[in-house]
Protein backbone atom coordinates (compact mmCIF):
# COMPACT_ATOMS: atom_id res chain seq x y z
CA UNK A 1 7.45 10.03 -4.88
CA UNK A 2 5.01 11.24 -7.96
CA UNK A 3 2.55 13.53 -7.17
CA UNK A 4 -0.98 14.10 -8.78
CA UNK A 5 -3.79 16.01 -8.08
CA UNK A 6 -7.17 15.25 -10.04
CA UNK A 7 -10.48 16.71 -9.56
CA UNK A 8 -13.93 15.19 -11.39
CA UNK A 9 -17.56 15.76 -10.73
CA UNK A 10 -20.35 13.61 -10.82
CA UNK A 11 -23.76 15.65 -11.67
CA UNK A 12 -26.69 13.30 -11.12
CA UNK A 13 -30.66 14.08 -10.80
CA UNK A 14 -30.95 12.83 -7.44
CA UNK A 15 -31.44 15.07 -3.72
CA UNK A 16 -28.47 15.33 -1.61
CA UNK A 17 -29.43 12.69 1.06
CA UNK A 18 -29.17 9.85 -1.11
CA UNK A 19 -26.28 11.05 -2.75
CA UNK A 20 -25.25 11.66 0.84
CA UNK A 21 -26.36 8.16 2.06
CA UNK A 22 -24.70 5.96 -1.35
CA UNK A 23 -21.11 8.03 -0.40
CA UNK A 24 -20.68 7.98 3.03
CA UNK A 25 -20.95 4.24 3.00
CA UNK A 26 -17.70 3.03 2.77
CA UNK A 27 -17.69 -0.26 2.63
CA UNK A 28 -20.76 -0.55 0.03
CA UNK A 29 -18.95 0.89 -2.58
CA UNK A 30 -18.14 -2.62 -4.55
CA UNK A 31 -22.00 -2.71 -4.93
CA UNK A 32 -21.96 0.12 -7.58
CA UNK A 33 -18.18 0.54 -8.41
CA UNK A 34 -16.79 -1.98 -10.44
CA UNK A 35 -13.73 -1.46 -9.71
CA UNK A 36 -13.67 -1.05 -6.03
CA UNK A 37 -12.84 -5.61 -5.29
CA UNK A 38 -13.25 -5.25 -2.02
CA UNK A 39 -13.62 -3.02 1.40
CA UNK A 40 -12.19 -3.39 4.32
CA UNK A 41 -13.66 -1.66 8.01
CA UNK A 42 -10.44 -1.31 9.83
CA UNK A 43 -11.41 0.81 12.25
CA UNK A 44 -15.00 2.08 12.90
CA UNK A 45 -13.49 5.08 14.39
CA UNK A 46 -16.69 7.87 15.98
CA UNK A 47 -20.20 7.94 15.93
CA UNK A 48 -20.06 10.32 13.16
CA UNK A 49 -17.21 8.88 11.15
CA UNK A 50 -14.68 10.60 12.09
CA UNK A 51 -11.10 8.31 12.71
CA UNK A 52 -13.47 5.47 10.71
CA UNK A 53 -10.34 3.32 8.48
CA UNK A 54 -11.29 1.61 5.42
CA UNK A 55 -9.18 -0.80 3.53
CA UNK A 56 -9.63 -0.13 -0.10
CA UNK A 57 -8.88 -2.75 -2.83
CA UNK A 58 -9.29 -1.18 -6.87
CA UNK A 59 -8.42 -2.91 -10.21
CA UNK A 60 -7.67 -0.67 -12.95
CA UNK A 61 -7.51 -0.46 -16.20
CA UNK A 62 -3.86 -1.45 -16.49
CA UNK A 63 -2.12 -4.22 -15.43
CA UNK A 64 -1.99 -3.70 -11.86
CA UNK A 65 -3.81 -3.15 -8.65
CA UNK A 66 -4.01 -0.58 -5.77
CA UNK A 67 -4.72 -0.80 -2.03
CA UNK A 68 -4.80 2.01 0.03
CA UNK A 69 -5.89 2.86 3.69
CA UNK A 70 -8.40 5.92 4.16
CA UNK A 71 -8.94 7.86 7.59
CA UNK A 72 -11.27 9.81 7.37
CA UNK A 73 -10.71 12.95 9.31
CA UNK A 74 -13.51 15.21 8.59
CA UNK A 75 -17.09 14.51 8.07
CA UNK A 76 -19.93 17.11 7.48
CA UNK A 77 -22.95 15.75 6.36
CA UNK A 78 -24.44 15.95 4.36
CA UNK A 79 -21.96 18.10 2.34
CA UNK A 80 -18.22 17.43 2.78
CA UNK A 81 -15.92 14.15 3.05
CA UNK A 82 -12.39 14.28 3.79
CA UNK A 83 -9.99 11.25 4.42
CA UNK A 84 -6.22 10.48 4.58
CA UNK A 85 -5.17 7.69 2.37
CA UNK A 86 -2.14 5.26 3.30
CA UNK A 87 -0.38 2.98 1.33
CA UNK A 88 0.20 2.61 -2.09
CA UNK A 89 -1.37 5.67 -2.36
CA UNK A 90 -0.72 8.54 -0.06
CA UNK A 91 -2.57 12.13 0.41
CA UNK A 92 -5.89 13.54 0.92
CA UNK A 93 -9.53 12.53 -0.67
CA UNK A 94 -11.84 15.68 -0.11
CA UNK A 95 -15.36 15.02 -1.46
CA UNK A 96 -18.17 17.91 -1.55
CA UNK A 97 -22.02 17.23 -2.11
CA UNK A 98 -23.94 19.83 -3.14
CA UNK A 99 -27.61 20.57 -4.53
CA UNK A 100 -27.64 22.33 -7.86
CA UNK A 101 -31.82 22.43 -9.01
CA UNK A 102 -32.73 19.40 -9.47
CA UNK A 103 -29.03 18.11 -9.33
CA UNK A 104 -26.59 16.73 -6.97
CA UNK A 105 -22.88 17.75 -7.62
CA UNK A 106 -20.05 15.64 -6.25
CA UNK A 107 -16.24 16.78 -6.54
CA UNK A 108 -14.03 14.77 -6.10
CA UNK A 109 -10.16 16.04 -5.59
CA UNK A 110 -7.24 13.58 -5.07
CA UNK A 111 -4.58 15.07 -4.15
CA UNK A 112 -2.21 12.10 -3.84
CA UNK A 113 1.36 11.17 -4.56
CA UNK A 114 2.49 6.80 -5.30
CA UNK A 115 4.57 4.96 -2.96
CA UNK A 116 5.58 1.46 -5.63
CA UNK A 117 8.85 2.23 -6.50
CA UNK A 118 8.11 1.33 -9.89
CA UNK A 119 5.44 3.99 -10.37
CA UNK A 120 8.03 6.76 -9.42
CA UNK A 121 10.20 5.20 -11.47
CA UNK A 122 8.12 5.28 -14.77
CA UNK A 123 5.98 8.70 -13.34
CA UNK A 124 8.51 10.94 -15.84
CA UNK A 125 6.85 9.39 -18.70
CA UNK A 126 4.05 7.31 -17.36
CA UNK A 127 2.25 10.17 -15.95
CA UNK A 128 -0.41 10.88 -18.67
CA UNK A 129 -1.36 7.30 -18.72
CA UNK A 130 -1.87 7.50 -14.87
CA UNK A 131 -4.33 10.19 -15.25
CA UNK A 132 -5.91 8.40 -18.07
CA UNK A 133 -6.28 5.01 -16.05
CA UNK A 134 -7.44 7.95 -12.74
CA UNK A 135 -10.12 9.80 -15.35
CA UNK A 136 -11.28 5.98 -16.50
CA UNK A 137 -11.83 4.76 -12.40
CA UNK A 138 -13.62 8.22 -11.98
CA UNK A 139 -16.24 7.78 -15.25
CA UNK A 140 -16.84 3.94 -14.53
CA UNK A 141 -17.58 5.10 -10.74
CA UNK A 142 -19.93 8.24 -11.94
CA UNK A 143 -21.87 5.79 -14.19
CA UNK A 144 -22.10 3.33 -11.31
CA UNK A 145 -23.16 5.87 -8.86
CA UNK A 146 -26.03 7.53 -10.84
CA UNK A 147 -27.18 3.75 -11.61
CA UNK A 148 -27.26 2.91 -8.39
CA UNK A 149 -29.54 5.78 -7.49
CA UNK A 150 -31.77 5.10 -10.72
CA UNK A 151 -30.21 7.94 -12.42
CA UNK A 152 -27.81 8.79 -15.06
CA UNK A 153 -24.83 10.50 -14.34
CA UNK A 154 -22.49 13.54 -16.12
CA UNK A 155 -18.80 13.33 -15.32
CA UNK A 156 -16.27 15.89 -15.82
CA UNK A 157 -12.70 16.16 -15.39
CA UNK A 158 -10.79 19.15 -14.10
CA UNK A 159 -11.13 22.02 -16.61
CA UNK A 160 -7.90 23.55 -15.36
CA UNK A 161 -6.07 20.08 -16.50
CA UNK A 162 -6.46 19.30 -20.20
CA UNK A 163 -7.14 15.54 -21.07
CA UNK A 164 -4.16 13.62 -22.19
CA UNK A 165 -4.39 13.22 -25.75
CA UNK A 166 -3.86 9.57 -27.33
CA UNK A 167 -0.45 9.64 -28.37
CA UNK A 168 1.26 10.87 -24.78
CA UNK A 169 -1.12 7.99 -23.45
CA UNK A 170 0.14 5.07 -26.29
CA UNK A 171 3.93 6.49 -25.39
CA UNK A 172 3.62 6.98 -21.63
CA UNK A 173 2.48 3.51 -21.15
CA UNK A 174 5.16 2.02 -23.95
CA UNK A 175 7.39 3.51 -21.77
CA UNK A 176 6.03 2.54 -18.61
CA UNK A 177 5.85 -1.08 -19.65
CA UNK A 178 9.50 -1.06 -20.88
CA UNK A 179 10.53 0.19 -17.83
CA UNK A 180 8.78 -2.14 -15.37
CA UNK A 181 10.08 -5.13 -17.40
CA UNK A 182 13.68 -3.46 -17.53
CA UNK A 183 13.46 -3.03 -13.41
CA UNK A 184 11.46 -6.46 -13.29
CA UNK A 185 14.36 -8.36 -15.07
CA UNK A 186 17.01 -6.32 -12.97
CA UNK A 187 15.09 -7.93 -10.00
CA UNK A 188 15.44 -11.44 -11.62
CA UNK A 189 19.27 -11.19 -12.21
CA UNK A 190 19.81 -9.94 -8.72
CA UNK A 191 17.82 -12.64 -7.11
CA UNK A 192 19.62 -15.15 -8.86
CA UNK A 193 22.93 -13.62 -8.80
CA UNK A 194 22.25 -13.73 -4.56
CA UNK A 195 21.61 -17.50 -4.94
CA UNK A 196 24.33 -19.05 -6.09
């Protein structure tokens, strides 16, 4: 399996209980994240969150889809978030709220490896145009979540991790897309190969 770890902060002009109170619901986050389709509440889990199971459902900005289980397994309000994700992705989401001034800081770090076989098999190349399409997810969800608290939100990616310039992205996914079609049509002549 591919493994990735991102990190990306959301500074907004807001206090720490509504930050607090927009991120530890769940299931609300379609309401300000465009690309969170839908939630599920597996589980409701304890009074204060703790072994609560969401189904998450997220479009991207390539061609494909993601759905992922998350336990969460630590909750501190109104300062730290941690869950286990399951499925097609599969690691830890730690999320820390703090008060900076007049500012709210949210980090995010995904530290998360893919389970499609097709993802490991294009991760060798595909890689910088997975953390493009992660870094794009992140910004559209920092934009969403400083509108939804009537503010305007800075994002930042990891400053350890330099951005992946254009041309690894144009070439990662050329190469991603000519593999999944190579391993797609494989697939086809199998299938048909089994059926006669």
């Amino acid at each position: 399996m591919a493994e990735y770890r991102f990190e990306t902060t959301w500074r907004v002009p807001t206090d720490q209980a509504a930050a607090w109170s927009v991120l530890s619901d769940g299931e609300g986050w379609p309401s300000w994240w465009p690309s969170v389709q839908r939630v599920e509440v597996l589980t409701e889990g304890e009074p204060g969150g703790v072994g609560r199971r969401l189904r998450y459902h997220f479009g991207t900005r390539l061609p494909y889809t993601l759905t992922f289980d998350a336990r969460m397994v630590e909750v501190v309000e109104p300062i730290r978030l941690v869950a286990v994700a399951e499925g097609e992705l599969a690691g830890t989401w730690v999320c820390e709220v703090a008060q900076d001034g007049e500012d709210v800081l949210v980090r995010h770090l995904w530290s998360v490896r893919t389970t499609r076989p097709w993802m490991n098999a294009v991760a060798p190349f595909a890689a910088p145009l997975f953390a493009w399409n992660h870094a794009a997810l992140m910004r559209e969800g920092g934009r969403g979540f400083g509108a939804h608290l009537g503010a305007v939100a800075v994002v930042t990616d990891d400053p350890r991790r330099p951005g992946p310039g254009r041309l690894p992205v144009v070439l990662g996914g050329a190469v991603a897309v000519a593999a999944w079609l190579l391993i797609r049509g494989r697939r086809r002549r199998r299938s048909r190969t089994w059926c006669r």
